[in-house]
Protein backbone atom coordinates (compact mmCIF):
# COMPACT_ATOMS: atom_id res chain seq x y z
CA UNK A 1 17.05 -39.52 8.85
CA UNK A 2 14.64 -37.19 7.16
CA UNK A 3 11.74 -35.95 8.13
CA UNK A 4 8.27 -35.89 6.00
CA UNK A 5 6.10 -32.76 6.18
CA UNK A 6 2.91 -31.88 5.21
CA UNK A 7 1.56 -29.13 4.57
CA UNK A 8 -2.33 -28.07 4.09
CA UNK A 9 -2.83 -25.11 1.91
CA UNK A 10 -6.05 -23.46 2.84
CA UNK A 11 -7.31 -21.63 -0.31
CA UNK A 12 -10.21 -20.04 1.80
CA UNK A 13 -9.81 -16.37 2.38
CA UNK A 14 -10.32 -14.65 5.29
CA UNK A 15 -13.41 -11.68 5.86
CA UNK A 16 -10.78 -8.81 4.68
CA UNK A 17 -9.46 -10.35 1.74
CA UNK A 18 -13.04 -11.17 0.88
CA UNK A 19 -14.05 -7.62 1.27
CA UNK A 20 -11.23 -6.45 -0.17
CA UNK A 21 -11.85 -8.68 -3.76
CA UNK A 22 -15.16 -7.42 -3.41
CA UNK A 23 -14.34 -3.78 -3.05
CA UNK A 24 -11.55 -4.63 -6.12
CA UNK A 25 -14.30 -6.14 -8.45
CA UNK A 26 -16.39 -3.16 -7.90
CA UNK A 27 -14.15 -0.72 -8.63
CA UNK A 28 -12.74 -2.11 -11.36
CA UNK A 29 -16.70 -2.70 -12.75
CA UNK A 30 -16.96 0.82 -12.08
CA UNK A 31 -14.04 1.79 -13.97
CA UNK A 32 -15.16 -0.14 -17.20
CA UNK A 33 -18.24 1.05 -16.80
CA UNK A 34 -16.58 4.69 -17.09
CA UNK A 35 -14.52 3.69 -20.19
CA UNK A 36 -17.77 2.68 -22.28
CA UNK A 37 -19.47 5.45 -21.59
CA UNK A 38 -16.46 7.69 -22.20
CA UNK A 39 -16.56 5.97 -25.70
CA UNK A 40 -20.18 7.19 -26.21
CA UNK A 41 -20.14 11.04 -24.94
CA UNK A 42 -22.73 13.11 -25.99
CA UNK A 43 -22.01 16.11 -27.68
CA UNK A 44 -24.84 18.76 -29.25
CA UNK A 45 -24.76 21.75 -30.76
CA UNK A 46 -27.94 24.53 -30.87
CA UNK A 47 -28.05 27.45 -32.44
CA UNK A 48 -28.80 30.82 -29.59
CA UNK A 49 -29.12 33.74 -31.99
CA UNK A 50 -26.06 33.98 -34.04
CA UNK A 51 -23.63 31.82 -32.14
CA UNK A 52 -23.66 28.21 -32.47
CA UNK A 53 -23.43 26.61 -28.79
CA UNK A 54 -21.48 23.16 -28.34
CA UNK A 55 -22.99 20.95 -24.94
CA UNK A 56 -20.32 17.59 -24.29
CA UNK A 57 -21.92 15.76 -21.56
CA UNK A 58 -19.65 13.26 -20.21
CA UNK A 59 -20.10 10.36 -17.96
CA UNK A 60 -19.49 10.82 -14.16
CA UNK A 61 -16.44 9.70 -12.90
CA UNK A 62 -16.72 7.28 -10.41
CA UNK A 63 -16.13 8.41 -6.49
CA UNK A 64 -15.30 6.70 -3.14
CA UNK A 65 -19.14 7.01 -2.05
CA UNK A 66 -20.44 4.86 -5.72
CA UNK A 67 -17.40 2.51 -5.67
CA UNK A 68 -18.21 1.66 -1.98
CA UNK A 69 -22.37 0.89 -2.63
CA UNK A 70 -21.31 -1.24 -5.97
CA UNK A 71 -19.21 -2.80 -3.49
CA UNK A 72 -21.74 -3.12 -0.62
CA UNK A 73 -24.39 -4.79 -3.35
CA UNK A 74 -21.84 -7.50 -4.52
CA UNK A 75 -20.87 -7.75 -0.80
CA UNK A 76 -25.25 -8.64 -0.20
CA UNK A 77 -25.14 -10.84 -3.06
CA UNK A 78 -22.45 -12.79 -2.62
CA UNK A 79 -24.22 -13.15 1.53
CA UNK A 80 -27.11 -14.27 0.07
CA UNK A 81 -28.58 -17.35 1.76
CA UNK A 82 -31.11 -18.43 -1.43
């Protein structure tokens, strides 16, 4: 004699994997971010008297404090009652 079973699969996540894709999705948006403006670094060069001076600006690498506010503004979107 067998026995049927069934199973539900609940697809919903719970509020820490939620937060968790959110903080994910930010960081990695942060990241690419990074990468395309690492692609597009400005460099100049000026002339001070007889040496020639180089300036490379580069982009500013993302940190726990910007990853964490792109993630709380995807967190208020995705809360958003409209």
């Amino acid at each position: 004699m067998s026995k049927n079973f069934d199973f539900k699969v609940n697809k919903s996540k719970n509020g820490y994997e939620l937060r968790t894709s959110i903080l994910e999705l930010a960081y990695g948006q942060l990241w690419q971010d990074y990468y395309a403006k690492l692609g597009e670094f400005e460099a100049s060069m000026t002339k001070e008297g007889d040496q020639i001076v180089t300036t490379v600006t580069m982009p500013t690498v993302p940190g726990i404090e910007t990853v964490l506010s792109a993630a709380e503004k995807f967190y208020e979107f995705v809360n958003k009652k409209d």
